[in-house]
Structures are given as C-alpha cells and as structure tokens.
C-alpha atoms as a PDB file:
ATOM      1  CA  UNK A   1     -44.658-186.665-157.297  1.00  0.00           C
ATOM      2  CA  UNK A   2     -46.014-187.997-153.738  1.00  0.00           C
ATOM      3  CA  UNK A   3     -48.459-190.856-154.184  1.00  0.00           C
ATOM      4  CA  UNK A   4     -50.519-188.182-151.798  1.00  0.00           C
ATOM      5  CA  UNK A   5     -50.191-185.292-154.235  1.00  0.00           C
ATOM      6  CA  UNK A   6     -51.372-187.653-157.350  1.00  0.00           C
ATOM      7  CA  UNK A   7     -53.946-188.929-155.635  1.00  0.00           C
ATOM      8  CA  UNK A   8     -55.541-185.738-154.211  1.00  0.00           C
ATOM      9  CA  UNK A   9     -55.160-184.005-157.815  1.00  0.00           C
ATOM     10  CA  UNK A  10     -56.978-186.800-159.957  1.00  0.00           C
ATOM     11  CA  UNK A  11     -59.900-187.162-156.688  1.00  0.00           C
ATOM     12  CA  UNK A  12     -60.135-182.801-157.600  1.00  0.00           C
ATOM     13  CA  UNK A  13     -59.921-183.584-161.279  1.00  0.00           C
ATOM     14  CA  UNK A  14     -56.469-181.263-161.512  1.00  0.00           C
ATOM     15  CA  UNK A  15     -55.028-184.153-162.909  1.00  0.00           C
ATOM     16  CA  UNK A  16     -56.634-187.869-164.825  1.00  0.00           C
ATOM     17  CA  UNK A  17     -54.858-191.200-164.295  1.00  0.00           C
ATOM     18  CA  UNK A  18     -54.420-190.688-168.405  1.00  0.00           C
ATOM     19  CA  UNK A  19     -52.200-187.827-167.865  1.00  0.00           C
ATOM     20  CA  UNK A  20     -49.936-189.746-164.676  1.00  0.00           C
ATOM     21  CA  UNK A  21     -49.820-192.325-167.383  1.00  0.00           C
ATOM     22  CA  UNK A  22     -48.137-190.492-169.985  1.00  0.00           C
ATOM     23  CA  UNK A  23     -46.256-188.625-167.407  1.00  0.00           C
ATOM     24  CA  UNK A  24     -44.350-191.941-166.338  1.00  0.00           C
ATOM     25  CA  UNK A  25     -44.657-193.244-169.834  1.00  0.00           C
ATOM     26  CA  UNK A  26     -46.996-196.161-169.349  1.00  0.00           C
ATOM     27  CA  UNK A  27     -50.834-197.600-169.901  1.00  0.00           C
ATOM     28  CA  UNK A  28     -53.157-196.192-167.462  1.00  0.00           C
ATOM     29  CA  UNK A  29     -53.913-199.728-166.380  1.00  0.00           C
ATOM     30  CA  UNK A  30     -50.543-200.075-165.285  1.00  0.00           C
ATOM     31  CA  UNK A  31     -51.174-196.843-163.201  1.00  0.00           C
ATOM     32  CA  UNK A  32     -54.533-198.021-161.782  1.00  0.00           C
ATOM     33  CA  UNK A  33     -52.725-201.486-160.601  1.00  0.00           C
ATOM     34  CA  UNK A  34     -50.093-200.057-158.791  1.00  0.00           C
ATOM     35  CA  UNK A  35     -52.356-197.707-156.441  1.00  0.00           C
ATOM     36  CA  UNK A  36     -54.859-200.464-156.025  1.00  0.00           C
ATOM     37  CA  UNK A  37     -51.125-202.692-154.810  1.00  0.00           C
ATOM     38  CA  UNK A  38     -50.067-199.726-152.499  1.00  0.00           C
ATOM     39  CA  UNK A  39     -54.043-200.390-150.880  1.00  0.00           C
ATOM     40  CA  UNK A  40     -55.858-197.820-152.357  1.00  0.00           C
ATOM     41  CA  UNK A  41     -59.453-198.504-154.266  1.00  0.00           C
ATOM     42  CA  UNK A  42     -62.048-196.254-156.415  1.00  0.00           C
ATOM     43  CA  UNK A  43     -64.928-195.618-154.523  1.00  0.00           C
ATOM     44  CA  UNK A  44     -67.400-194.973-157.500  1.00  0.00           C
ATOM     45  CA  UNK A  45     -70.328-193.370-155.752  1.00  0.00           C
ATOM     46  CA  UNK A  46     -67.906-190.724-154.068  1.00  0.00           C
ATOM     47  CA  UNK A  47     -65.286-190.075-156.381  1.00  0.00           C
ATOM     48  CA  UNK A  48     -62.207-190.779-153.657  1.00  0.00           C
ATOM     49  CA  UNK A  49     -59.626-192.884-153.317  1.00  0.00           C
ATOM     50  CA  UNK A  50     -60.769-194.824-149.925  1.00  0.00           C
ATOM     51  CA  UNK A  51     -56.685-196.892-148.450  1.00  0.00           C
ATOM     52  CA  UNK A  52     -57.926-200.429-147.358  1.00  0.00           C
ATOM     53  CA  UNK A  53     -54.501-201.513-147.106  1.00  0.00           C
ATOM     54  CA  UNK A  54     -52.249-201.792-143.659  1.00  0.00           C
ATOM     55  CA  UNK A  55     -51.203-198.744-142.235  1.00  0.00           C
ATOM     56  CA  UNK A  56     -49.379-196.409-142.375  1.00  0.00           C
ATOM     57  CA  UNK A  57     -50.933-195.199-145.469  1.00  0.00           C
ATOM     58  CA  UNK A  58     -47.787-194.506-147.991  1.00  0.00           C
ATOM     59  CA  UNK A  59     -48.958-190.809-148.528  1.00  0.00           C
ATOM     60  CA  UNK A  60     -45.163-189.678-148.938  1.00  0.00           C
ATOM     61  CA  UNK A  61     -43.720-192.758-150.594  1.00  0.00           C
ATOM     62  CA  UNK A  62     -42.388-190.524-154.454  1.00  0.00           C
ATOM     63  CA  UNK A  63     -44.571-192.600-156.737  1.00  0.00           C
ATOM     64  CA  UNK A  64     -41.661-192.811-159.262  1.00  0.00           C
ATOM     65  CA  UNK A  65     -40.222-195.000-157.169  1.00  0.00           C
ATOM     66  CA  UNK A  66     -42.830-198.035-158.230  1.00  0.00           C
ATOM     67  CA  UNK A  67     -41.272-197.898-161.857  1.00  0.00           C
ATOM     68  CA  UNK A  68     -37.897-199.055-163.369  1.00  0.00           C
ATOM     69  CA  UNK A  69     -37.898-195.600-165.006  1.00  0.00           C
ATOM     70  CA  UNK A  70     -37.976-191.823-164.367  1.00  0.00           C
ATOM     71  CA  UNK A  71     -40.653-190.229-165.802  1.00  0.00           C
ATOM     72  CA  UNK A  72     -40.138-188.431-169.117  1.00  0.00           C
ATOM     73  CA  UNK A  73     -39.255-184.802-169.834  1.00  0.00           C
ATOM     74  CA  UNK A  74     -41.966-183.705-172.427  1.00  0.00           C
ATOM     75  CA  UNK A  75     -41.408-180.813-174.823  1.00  0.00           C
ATOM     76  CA  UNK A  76     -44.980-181.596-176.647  1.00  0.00           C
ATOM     77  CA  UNK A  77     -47.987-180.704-174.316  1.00  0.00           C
ATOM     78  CA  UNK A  78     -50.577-182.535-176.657  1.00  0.00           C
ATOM     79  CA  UNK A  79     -48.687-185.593-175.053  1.00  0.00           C
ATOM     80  CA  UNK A  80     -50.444-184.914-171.524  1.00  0.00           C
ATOM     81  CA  UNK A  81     -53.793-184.387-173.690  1.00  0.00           C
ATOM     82  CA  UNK A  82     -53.549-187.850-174.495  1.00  0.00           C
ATOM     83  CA  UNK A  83     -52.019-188.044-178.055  1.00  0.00           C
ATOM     84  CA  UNK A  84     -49.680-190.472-179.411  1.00  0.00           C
ATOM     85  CA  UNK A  85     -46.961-187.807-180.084  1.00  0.00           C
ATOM     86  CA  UNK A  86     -43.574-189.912-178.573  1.00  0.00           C
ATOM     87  CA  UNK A  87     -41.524-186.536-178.885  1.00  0.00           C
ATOM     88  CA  UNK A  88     -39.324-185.875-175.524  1.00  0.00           C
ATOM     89  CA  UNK A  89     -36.255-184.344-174.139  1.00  0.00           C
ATOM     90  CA  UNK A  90     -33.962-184.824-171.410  1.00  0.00           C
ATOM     91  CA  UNK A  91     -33.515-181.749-169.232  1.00  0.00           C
ATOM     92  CA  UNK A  92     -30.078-180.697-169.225  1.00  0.00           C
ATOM     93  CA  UNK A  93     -27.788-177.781-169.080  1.00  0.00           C
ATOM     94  CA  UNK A  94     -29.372-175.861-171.487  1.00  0.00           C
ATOM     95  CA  UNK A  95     -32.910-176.060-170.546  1.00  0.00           C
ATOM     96  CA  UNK A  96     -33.879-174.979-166.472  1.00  0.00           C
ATOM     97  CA  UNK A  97     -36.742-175.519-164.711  1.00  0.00           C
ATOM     98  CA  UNK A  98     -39.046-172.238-166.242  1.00  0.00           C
ATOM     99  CA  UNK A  99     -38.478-174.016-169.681  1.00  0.00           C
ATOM    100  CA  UNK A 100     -38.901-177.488-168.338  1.00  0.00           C
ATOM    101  CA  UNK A 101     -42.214-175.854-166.858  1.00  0.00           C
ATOM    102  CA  UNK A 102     -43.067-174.090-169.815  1.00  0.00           C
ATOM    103  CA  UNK A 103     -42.952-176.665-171.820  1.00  0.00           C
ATOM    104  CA  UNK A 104     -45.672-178.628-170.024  1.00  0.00           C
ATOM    105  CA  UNK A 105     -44.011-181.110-167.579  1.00  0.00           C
ATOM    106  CA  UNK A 106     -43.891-181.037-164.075  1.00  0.00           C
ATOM    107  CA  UNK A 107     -41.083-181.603-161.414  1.00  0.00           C
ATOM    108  CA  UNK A 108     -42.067-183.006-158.085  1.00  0.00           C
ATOM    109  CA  UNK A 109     -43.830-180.683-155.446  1.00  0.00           C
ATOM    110  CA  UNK A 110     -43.327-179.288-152.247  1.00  0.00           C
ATOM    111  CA  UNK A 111     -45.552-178.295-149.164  1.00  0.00           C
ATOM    112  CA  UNK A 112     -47.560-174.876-150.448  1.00  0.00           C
ATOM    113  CA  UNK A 113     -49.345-172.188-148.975  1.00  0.00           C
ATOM    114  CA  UNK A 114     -52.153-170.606-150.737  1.00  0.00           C
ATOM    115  CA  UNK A 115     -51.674-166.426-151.460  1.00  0.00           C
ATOM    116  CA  UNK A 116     -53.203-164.712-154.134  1.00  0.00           C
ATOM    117  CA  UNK A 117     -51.497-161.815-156.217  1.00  0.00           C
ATOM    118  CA  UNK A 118     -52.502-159.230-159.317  1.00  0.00           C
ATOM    119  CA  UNK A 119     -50.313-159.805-162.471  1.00  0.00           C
ATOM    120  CA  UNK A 120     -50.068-157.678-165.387  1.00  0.00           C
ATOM    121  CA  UNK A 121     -52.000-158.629-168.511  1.00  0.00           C
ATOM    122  CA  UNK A 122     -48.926-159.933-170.470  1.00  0.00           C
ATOM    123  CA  UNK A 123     -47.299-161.748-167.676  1.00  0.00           C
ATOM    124  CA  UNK A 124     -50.819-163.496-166.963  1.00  0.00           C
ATOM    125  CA  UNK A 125     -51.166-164.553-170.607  1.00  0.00           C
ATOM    126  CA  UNK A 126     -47.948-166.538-170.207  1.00  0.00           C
ATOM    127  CA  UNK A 127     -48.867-168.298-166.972  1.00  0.00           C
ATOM    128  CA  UNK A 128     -51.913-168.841-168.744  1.00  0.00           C
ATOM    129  CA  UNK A 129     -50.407-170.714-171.435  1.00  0.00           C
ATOM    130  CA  UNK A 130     -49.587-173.722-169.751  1.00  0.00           C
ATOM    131  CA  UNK A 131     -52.112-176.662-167.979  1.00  0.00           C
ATOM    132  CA  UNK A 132     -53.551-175.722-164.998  1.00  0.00           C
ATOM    133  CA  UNK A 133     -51.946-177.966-162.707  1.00  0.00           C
ATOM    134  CA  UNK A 134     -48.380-176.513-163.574  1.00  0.00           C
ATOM    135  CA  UNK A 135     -49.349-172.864-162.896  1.00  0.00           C
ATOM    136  CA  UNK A 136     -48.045-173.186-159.256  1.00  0.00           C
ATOM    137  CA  UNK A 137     -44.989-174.840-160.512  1.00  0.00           C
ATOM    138  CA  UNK A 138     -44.093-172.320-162.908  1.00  0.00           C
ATOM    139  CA  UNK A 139     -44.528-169.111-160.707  1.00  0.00           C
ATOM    140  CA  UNK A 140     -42.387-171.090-158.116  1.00  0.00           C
ATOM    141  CA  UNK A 141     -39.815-172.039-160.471  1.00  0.00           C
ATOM    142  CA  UNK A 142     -39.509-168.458-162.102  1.00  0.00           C
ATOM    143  CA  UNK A 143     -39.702-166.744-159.041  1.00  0.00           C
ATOM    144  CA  UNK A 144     -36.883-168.855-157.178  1.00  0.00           C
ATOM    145  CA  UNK A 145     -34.537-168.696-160.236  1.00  0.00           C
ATOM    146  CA  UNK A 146     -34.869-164.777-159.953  1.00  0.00           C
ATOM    147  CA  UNK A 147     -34.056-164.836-156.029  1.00  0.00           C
ATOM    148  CA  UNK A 148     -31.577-167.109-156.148  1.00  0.00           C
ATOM    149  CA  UNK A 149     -29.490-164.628-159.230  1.00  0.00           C
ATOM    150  CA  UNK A 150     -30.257-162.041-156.247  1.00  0.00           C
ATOM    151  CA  UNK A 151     -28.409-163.738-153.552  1.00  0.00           C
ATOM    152  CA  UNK A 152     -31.600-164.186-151.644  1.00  0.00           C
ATOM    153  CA  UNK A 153     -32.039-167.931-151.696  1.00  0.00           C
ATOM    154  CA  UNK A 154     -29.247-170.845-151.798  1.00  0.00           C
END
C-alpha cells in the first residue's frame, strides 16, 4: 500500500494505525515511528497527518518497503479487529486474489474512479461480508478475473 493511500484511509477513519499494524505484523508504535521518520506528524485538533519533513513528500514510496518483511496473508478477519489470533496463509496457487480478498486481506491499490452500480440482493450480501475498506478491492479483483477468462484484459 502507498504511504499516501494509508495515510488518507486512517485521516477518513477507513482504516486505524491498529489494523496497518497487524497488516504488516507489528506494534502500532512501530507504525506510528516510521511515518513520524518519513516527516509526517498527528495534528490532534484536526485529525490529519500535516508532512514537516523535506520535500518531496514520499506520497508514492510502497510503505512495505520500510520493513524487513512482506506483510502477512490473513485467512482470520478477527486479526484486523485487533485480536491475538496468529493464524495466516501464504497466497499461492490454490488461493487467487477473490479468496485472498474474501478472506479479509488486502493487496496493494491502484488509481480509482468512483461509479456507482445496483447489485442483486445475494451478490450484495457477499460484498457485504467483508470490511469496508476491501469492498473496492474485491469487486475489482472478481471483476478482472472474469474479463481476463474472457479474453478482454491481459
């Protein structure tokens, strides 16, 4: 995930530091030093990220890069709640990105658009079964796994 992304999700509340935390599979204190290193501090009274540091701000730098290891695959969504459930998976041939997704983790994101579309009742229940800041994700993922078995994307 772009250090731009996280940050924008946890100043909207789509996302807490606790959750980034358990995403890369350390303390949140660990997460809150390394954006206050990249020059980035809480302002209190308005709830934003303010960048004191030297510019360029590092808005694309992939904040995965600033630890030895990748962030874990999580098949247990009470993990991202904050529990102390350690159960995880590696994704690998068996499991694609709609189960990855489905299963409550999150692969990095691109640049989106906004559209809004009806879904049927049973299809909605499903997208409503996961967080609410993997909704996106999931739709995405399901919907270019389907075009690209069509031929229609590479």
């Amino acid at each position: 995930m772009l250090i731009g992304e996280m940050l924008t999700k946890v100043m909207k509340e789509e996302m807490t530091i606790k959750e980034v935390a358990t995403m890369y599979s350390v303390t949140t204190q660990t997460i809150q030093r390394k954006i206050k290193k990249l020059g980035y501090e809480w302002d209190k009274k308005k709830s934003v990220y303010k960048y004191t540091g030297k510019p360029p701000q590092p808005l694309d730098v992939d904040f995965s890069t600033l630890f030895r290891k990748t962030p874990t695959i999580s098949t247990d969504l009470s993990q991202l709640k904050g529990r102390k459930k350690k159960k995880g998976i590696i994704r690998n041939s068996t499991s694609d990105v709609v189960d990855v997704l489905l299963s409550g983790t999150k692969p990095q994101q691109s640049k989106r658009v906004y559209q809004g579309f009806y879904f049927d009742k049973d299809v909605l229940s499903i997208i409503n079964s996961v967080p609410k800041n993997y909704k996106s994700e999931l739709i995405n993922e399901a919907l270019r796994k389907v075009f690209k078995e069509k031929g229609l994307l590479k």
